[in-house]
C-alpha atoms as a PDB file:
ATOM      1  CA  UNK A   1     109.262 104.285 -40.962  1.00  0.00           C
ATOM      2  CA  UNK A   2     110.843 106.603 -38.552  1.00  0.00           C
ATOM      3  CA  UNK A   3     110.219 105.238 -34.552  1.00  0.00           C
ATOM      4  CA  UNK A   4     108.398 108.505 -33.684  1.00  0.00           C
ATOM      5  CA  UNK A   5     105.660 107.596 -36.349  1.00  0.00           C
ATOM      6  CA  UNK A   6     105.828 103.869 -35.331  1.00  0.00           C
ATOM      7  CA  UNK A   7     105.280 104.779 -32.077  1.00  0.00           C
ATOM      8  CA  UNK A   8     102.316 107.051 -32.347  1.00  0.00           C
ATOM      9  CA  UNK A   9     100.846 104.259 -34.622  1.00  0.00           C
ATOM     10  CA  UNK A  10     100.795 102.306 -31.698  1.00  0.00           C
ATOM     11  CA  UNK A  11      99.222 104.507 -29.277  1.00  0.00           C
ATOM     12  CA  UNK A  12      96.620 105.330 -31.323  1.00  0.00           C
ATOM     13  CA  UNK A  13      96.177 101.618 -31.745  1.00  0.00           C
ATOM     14  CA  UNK A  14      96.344 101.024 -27.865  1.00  0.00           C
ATOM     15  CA  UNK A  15      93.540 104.177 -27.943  1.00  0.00           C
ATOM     16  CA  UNK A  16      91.246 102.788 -30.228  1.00  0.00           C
ATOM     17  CA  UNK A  17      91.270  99.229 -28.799  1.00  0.00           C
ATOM     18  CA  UNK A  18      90.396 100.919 -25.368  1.00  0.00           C
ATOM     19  CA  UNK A  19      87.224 103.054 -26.723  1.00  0.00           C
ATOM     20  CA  UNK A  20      85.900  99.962 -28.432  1.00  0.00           C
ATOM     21  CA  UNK A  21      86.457  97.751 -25.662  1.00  0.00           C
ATOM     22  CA  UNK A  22      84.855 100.934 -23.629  1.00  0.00           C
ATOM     23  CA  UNK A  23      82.015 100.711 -26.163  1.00  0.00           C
ATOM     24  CA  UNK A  24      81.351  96.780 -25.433  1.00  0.00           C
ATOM     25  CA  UNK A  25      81.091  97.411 -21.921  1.00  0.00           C
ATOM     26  CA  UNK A  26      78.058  99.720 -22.441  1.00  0.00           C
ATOM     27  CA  UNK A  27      76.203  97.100 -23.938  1.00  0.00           C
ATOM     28  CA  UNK A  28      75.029  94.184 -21.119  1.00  0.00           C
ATOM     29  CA  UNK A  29      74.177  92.381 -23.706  1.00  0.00           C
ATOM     30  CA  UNK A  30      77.920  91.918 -25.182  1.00  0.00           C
ATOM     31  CA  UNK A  31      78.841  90.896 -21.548  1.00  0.00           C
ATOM     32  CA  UNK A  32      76.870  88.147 -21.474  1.00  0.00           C
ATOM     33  CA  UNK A  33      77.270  86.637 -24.419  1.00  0.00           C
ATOM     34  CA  UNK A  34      81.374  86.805 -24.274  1.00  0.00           C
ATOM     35  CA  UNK A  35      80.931  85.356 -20.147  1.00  0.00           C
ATOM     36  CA  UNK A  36      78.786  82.544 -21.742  1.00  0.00           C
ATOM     37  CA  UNK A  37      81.399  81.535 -24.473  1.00  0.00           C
ATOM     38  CA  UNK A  38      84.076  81.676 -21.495  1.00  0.00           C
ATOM     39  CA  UNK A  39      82.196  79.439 -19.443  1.00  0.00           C
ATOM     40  CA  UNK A  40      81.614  77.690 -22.149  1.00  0.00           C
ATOM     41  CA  UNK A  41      85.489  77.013 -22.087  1.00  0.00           C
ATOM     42  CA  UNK A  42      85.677  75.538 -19.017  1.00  0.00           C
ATOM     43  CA  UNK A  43      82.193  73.482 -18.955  1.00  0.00           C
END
């Protein structure tokens, strides 16, 4: 694989992680849950 396609594989990678973290963030409930299990961590 040539590094120009390697390298827009992992941008769009980097992209898509981004609009689904994006996504999560839009949903309160998501953010509780994943601050409980962190707390949970540390309790």
């Amino acid at each position: 694989m040539s590094t120009r396609i390697r390298q827009l594989t992992l941008w769009a990678a980097a992209v898509v992680a981004l609009a689904g973290v994006f996504v999560l963030y839009t949903r309160p409930t998501i953010l509780v849950a994943v601050s409980d299990l962190v707390w949970a961590c540390f309790n």
